[in-house]
Protein backbone atom coordinates (compact mmCIF):
# COMPACT_ATOMS: atom_id res chain seq x y z
CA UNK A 1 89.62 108.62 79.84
CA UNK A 2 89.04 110.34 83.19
CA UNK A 3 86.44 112.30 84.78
CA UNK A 4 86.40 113.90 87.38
CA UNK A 5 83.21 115.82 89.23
CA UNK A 6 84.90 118.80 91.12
CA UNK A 7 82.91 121.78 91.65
CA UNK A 8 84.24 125.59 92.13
CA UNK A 9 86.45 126.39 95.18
CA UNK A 10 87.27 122.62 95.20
CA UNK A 11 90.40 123.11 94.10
CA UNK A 12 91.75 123.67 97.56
CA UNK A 13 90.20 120.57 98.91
CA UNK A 14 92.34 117.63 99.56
CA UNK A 15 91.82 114.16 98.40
CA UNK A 16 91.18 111.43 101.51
CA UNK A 17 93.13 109.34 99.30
CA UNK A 18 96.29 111.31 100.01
CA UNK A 19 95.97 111.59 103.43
CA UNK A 20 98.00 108.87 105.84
CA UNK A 21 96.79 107.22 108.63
CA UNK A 22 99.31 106.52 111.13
CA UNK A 23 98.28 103.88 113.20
CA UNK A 24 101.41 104.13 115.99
CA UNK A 25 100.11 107.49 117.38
CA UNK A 26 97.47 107.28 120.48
CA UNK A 27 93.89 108.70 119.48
CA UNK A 28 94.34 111.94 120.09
CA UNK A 29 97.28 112.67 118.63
CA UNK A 30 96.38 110.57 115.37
CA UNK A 31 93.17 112.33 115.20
CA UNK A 32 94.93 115.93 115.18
CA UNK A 33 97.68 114.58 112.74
CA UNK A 34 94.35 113.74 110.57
CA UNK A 35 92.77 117.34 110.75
CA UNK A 36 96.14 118.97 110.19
CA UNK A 37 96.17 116.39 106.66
CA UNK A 38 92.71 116.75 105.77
CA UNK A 39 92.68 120.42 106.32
CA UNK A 40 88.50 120.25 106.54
CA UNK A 41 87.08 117.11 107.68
CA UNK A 42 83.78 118.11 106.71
CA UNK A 43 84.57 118.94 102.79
CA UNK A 44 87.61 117.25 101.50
CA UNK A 45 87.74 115.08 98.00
CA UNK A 46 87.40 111.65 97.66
CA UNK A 47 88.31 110.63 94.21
CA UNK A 48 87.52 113.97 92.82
CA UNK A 49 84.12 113.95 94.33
CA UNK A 50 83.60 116.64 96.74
CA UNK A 51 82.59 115.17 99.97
CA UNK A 52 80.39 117.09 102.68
CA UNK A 53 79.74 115.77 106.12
CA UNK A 54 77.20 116.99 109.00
CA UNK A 55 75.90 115.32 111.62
CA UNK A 56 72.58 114.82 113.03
CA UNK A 57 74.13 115.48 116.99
CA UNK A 58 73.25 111.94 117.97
CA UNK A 59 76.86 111.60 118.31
CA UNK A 60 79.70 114.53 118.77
CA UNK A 61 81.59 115.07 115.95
CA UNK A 62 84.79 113.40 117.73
CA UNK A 63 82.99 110.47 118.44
CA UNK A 64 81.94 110.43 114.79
CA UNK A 65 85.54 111.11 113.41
CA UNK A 66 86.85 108.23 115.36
CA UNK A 67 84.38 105.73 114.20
CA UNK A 68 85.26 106.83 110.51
CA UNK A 69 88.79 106.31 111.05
CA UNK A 70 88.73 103.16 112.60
CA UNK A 71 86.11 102.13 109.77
CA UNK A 72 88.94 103.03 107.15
CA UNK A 73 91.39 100.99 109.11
CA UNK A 74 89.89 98.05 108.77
CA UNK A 75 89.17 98.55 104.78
């Protein structure tokens, strides 16, 4: 048995597990290939748990997006 905690609305969200990063592009261009996957990299699923991001502006929100995905590279 499964559960999974998905609110209203999240039905358009899309799962991070779906989403492909392709480690051949340059930055840039795997960073837009990631937004045009993730659709809204500050709510998207992960697991079936609706995920919201904001930052505190210590750090722009590329800057932020980059460390993530090179985080999840190394996973």
């Amino acid at each position: 048995m499964t559960s999974e905690v998905i609110g209203p609305g999240a039905s358009g969200l899309v799962d991070i597990e779906n989403v492909i990063i392709r480690k051949e592009l340059p930055v840039e261009e795997r960073l837009r290939d990631y937004i045009d996957q993730i659709k809204n990299p500050y709510c998207y699923l992960s697991h079936g748990i609706v995920v919201k991001l904001s930052f505190a502006g210590k750090k722009s929100f590329e800057e932020c997006l980059k460390d993530a995905l090179f985080a999840r590279e190394k996973i």
